[in-house]
N, C-alpha and C. Protein backbone atom coordinates (compact mmCIF):
# COMPACT_ATOMS: atom_id res chain seq x y z
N UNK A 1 -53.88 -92.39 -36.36
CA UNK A 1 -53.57 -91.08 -35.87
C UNK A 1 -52.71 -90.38 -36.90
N UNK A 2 -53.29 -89.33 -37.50
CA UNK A 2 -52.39 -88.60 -38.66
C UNK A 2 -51.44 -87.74 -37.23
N UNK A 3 -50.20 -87.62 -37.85
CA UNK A 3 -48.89 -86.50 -37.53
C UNK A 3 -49.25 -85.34 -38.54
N UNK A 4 -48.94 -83.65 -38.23
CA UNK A 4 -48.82 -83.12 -39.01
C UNK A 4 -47.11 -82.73 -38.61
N UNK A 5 -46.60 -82.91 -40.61
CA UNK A 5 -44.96 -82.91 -39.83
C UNK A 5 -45.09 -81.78 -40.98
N UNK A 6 -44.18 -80.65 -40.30
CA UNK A 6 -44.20 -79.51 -41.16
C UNK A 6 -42.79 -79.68 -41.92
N UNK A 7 -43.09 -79.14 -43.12
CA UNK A 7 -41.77 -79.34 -43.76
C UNK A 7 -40.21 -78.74 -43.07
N UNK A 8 -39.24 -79.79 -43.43
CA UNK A 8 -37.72 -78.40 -42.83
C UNK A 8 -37.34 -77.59 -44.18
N UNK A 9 -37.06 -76.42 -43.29
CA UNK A 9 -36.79 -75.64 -44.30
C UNK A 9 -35.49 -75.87 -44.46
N UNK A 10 -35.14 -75.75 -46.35
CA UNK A 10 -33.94 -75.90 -46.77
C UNK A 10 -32.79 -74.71 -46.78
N UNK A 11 -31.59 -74.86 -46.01
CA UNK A 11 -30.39 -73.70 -45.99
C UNK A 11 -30.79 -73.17 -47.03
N UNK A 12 -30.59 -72.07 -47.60
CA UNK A 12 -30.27 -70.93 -48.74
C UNK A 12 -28.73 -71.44 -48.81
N UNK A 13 -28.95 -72.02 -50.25
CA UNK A 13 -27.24 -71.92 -50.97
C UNK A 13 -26.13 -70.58 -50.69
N UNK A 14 -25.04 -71.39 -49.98
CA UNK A 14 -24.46 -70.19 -50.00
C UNK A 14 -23.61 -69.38 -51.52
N UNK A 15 -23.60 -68.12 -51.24
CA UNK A 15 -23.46 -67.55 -52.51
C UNK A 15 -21.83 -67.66 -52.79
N UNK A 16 -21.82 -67.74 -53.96
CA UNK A 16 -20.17 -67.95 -54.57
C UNK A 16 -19.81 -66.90 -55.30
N UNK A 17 -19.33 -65.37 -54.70
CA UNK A 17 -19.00 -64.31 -55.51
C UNK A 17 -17.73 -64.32 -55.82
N UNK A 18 -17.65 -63.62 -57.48
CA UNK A 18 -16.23 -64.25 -58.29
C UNK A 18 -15.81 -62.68 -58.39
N UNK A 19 -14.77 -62.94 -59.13
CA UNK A 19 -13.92 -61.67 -59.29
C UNK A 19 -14.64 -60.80 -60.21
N UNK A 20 -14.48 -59.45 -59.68
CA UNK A 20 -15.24 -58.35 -60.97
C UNK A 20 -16.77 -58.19 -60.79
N UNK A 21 -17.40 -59.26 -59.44
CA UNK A 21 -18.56 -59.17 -59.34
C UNK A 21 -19.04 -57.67 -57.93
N UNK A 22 -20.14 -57.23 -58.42
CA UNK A 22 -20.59 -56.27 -57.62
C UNK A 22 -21.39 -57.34 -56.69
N UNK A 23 -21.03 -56.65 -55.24
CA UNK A 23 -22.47 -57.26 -54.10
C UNK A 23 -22.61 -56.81 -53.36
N UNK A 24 -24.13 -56.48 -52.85
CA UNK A 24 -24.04 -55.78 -51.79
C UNK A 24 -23.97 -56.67 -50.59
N UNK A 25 -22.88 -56.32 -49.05
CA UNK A 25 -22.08 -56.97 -48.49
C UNK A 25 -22.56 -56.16 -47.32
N UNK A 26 -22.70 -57.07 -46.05
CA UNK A 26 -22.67 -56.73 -44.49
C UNK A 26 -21.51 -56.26 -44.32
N UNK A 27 -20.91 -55.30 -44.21
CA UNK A 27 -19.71 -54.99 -43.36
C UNK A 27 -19.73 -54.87 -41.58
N UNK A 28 -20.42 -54.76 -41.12
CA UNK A 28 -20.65 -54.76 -39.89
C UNK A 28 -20.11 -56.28 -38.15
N UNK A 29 -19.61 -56.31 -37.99
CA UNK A 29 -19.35 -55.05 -37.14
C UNK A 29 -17.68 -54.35 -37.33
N UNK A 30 -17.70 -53.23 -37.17
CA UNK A 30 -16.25 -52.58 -37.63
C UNK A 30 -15.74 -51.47 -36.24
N UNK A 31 -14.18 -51.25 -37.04
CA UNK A 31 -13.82 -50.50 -35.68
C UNK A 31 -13.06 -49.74 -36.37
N UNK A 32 -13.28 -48.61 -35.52
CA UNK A 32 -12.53 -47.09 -35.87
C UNK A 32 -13.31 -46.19 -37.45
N UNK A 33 -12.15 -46.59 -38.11
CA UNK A 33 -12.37 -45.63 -39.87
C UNK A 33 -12.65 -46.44 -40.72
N UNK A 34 -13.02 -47.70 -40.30
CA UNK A 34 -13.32 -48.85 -41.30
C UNK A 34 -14.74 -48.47 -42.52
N UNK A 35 -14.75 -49.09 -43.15
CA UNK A 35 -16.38 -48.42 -44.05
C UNK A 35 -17.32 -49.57 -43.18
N UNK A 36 -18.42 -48.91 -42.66
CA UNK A 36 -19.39 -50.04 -42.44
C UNK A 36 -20.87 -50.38 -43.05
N UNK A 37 -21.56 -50.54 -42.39
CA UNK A 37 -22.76 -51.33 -42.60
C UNK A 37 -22.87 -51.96 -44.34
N UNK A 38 -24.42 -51.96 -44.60
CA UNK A 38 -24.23 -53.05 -45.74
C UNK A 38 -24.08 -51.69 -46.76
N UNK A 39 -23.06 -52.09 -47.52
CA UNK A 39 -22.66 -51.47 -49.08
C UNK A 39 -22.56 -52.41 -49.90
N UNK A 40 -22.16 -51.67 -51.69
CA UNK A 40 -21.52 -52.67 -52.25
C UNK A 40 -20.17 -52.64 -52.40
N UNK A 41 -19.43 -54.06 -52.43
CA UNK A 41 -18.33 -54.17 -52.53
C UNK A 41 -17.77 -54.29 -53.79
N UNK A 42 -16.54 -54.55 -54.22
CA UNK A 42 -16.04 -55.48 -55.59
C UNK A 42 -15.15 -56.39 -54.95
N UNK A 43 -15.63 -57.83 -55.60
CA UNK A 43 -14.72 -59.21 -55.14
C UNK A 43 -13.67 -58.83 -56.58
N UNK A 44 -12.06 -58.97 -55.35
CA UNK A 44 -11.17 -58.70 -56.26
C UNK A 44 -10.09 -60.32 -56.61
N UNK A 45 -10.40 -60.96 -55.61
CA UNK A 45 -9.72 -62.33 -55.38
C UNK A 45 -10.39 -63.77 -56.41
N UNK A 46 -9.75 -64.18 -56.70
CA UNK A 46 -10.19 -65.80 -57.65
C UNK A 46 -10.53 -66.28 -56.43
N UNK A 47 -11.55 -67.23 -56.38
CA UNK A 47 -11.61 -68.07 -55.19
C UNK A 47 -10.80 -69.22 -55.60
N UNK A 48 -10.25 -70.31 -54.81
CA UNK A 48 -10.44 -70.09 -53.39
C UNK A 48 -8.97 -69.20 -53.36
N UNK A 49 -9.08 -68.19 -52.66
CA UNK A 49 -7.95 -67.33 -52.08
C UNK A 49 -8.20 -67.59 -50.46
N UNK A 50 -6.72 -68.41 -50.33
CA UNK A 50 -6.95 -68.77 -48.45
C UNK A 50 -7.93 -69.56 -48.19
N UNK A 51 -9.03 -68.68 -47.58
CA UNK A 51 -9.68 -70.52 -47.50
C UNK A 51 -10.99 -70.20 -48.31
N UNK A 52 -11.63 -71.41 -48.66
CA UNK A 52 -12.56 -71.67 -49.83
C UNK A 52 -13.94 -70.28 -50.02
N UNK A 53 -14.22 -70.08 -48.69
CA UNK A 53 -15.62 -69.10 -48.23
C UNK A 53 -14.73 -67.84 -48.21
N UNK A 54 -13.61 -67.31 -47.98
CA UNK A 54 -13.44 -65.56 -48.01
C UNK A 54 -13.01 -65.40 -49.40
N UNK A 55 -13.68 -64.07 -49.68
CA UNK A 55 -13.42 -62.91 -50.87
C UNK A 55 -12.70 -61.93 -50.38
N UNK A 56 -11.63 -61.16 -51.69
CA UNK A 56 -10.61 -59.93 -50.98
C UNK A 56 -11.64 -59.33 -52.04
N UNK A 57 -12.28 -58.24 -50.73
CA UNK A 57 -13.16 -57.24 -51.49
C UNK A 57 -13.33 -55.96 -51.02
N UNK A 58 -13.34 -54.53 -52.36
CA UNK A 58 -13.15 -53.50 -51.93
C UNK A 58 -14.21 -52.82 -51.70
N UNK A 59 -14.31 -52.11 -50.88
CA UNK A 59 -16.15 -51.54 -50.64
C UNK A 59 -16.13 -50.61 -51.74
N UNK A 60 -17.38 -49.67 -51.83
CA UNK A 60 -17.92 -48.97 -52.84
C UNK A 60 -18.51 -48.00 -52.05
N UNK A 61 -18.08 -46.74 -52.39
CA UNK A 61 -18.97 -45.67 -51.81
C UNK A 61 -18.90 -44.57 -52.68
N UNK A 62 -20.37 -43.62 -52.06
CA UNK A 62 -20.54 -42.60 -53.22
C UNK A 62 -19.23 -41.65 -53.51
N UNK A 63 -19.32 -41.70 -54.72
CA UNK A 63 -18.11 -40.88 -55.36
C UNK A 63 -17.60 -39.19 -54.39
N UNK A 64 -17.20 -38.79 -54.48
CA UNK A 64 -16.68 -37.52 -53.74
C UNK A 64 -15.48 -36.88 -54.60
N UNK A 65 -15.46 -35.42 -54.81
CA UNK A 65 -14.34 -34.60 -55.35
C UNK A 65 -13.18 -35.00 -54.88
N UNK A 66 -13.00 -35.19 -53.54
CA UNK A 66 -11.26 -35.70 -53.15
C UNK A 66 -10.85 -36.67 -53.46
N UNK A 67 -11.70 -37.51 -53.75
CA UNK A 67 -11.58 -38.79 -54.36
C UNK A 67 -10.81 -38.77 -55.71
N UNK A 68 -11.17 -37.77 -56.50
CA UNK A 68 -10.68 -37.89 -57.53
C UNK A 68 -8.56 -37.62 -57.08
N UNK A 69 -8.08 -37.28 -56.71
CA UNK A 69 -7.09 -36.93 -56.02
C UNK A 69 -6.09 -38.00 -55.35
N UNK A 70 -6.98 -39.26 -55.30
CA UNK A 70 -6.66 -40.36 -54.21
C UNK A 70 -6.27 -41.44 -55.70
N UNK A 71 -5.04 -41.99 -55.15
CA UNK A 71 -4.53 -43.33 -56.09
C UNK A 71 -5.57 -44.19 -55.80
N UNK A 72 -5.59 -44.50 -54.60
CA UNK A 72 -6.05 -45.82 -54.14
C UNK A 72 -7.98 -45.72 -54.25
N UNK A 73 -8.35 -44.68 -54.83
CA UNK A 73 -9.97 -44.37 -55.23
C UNK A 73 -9.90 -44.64 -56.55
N UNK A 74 -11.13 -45.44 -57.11
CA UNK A 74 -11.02 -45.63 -58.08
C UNK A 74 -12.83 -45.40 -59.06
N UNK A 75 -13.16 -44.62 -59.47
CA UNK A 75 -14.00 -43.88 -60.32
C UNK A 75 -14.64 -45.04 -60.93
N UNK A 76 -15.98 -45.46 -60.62
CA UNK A 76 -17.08 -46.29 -61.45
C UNK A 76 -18.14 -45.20 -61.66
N UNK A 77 -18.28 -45.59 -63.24
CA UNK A 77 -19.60 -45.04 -63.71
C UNK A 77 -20.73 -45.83 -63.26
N UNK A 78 -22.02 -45.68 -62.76
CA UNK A 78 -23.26 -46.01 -63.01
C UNK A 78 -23.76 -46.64 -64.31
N UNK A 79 -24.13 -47.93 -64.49
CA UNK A 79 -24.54 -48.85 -65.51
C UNK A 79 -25.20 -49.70 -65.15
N UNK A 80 -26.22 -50.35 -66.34
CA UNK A 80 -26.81 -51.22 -65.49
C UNK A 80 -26.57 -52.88 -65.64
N UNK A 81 -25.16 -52.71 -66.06
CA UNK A 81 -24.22 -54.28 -66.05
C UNK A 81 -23.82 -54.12 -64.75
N UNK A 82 -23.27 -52.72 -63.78
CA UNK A 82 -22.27 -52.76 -62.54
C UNK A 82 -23.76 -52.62 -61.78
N UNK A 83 -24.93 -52.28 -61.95
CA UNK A 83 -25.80 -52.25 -60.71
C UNK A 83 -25.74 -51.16 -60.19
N UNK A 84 -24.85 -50.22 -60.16
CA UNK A 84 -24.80 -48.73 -59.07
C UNK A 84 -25.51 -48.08 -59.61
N UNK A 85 -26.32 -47.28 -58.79
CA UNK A 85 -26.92 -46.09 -59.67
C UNK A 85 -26.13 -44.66 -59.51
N UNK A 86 -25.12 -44.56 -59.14
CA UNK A 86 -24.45 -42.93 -58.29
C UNK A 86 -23.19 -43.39 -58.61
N UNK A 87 -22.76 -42.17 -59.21
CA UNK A 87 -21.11 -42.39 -59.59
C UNK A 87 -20.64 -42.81 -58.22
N UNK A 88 -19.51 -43.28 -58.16
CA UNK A 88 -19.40 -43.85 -57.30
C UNK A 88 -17.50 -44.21 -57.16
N UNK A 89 -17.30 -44.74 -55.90
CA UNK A 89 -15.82 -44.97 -55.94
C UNK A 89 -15.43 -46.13 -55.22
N UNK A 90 -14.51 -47.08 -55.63
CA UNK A 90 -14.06 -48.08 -54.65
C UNK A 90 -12.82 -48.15 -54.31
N UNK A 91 -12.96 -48.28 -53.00
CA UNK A 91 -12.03 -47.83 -51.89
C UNK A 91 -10.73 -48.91 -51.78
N UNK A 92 -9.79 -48.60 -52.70
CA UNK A 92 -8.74 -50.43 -52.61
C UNK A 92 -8.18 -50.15 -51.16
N UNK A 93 -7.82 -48.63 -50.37
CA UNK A 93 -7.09 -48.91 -49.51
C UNK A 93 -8.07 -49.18 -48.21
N UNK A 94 -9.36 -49.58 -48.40
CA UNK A 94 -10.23 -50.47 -47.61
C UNK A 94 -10.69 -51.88 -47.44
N UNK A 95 -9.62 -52.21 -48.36
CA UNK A 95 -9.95 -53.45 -48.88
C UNK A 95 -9.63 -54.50 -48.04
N UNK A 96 -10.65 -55.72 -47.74
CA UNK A 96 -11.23 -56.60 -46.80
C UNK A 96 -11.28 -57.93 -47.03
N UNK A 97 -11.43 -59.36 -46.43
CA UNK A 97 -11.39 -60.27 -46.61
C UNK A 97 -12.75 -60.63 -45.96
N UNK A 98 -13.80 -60.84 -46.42
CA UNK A 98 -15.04 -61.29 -46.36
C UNK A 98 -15.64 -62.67 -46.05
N UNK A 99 -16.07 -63.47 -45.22
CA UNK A 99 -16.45 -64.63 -45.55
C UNK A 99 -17.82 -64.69 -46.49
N UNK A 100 -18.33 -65.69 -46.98
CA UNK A 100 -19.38 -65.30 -48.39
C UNK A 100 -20.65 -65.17 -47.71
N UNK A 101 -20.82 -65.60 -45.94
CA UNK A 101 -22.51 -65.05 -45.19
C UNK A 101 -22.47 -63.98 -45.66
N UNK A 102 -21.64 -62.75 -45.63
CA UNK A 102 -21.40 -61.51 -45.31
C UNK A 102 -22.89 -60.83 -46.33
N UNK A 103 -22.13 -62.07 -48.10
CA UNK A 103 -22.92 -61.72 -49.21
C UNK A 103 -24.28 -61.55 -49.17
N UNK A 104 -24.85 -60.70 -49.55
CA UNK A 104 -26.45 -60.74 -49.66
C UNK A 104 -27.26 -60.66 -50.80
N UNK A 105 -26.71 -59.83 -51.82
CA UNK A 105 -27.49 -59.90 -53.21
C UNK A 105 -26.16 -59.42 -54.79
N UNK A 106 -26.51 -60.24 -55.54
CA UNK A 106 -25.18 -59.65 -56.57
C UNK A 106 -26.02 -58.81 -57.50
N UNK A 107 -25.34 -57.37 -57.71
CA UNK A 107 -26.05 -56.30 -58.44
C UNK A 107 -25.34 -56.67 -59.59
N UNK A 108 -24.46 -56.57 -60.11
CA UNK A 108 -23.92 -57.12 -61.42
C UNK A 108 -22.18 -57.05 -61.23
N UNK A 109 -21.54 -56.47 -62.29
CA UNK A 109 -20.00 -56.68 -62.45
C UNK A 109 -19.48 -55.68 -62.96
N UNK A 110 -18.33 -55.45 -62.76
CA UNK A 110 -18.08 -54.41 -63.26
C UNK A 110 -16.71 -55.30 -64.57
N UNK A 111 -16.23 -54.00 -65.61
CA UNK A 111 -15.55 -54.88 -66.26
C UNK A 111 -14.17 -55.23 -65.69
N UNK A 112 -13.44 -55.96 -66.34
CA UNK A 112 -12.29 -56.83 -66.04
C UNK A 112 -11.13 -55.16 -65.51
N UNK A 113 -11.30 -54.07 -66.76
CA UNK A 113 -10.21 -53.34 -66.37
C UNK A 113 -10.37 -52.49 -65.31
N UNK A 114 -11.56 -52.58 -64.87
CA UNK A 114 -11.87 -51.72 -63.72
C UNK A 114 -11.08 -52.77 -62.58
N UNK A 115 -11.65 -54.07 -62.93
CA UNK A 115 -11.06 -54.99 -61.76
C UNK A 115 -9.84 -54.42 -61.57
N UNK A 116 -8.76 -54.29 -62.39
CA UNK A 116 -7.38 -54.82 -62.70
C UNK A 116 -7.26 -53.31 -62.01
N UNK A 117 -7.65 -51.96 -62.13
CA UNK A 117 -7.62 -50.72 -61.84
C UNK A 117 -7.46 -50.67 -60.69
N UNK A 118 -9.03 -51.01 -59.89
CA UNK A 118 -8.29 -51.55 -58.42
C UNK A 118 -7.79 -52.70 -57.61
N UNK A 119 -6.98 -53.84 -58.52
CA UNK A 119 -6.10 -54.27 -58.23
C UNK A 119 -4.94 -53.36 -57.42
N UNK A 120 -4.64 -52.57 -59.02
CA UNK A 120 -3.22 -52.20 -59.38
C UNK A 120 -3.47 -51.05 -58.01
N UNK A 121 -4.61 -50.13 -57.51
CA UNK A 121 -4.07 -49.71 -56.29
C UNK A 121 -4.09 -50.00 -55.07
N UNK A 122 -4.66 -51.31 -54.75
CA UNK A 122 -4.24 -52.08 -53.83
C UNK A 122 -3.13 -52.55 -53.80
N UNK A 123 -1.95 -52.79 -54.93
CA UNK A 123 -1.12 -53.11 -55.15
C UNK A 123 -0.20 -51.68 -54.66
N UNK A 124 -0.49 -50.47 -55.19
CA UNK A 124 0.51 -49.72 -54.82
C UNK A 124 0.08 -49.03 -53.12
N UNK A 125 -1.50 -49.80 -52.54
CA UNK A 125 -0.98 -49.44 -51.32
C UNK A 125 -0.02 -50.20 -50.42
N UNK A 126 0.22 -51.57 -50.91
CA UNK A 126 1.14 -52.01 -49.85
C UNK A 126 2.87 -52.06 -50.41
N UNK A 127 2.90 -51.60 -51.55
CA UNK A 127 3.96 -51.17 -51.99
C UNK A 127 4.63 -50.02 -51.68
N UNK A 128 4.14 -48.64 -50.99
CA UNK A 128 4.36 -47.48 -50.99
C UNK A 128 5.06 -47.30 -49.70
């Protein structure tokens, strides 16, 4: 008597996003003024920060004039090392602790001083 045994399917590796990396990220579900659904973020944290699976990451949304105005906005050009296609801005005083399901695809990176850029205003939002 043949069995037909269907194969198991293997988990999808979970993804390991590093600092300076672009991804686009589930934000969902959120409350109030939070940024939601899926965008891209920037992972601003070394892993492991806290525990091994969360990233401190800032969302990304299309650029806007007031933005320019805002410390805590921070101005990415469109390239095709960062993946964005639309000038664009990331939001440090939105900035989130992610577990890595959240992750869904890495568009690329942005460079180190952009990292450090919105570091430094995440840094002066909880300083202020």
């Amino acid at each position: 008597m043949s069995q037909n045994i269907a194969a198991t399917p293997q988990a999808a590796p979970m993804p390991n996003p590093k600092r300076g990396e672009v991804w686009n990220a589930d934000l969902e579900p959120v409350e109030g003024s939070e940024q939601g659904k899926t965008r891209p973020v920037i992972v601003l944290s070394q892993p492991p920060t806290g525990r091994e699976t969360v990233r401190l990451c800032a969302p990304i949304m299309h650029a806007k004039r007031v933005h320019g105005g805002l410390f805590w906005c921070i101005a990415l050009a469109p390239s095709a090392a960062n993946g964005l296609h639309k000038q664009s801005t990331a939001d440090a005083a939105q900035t989130r602790a992610l577990d890595v399901v959240r992750f869904q695809e890495k568009l690329g990176e942005v460079t180190p001083d952009e990292t450090d850029l919105i570091a430094d205003a995440l840094s002066q939002c909880v300083k202020r």
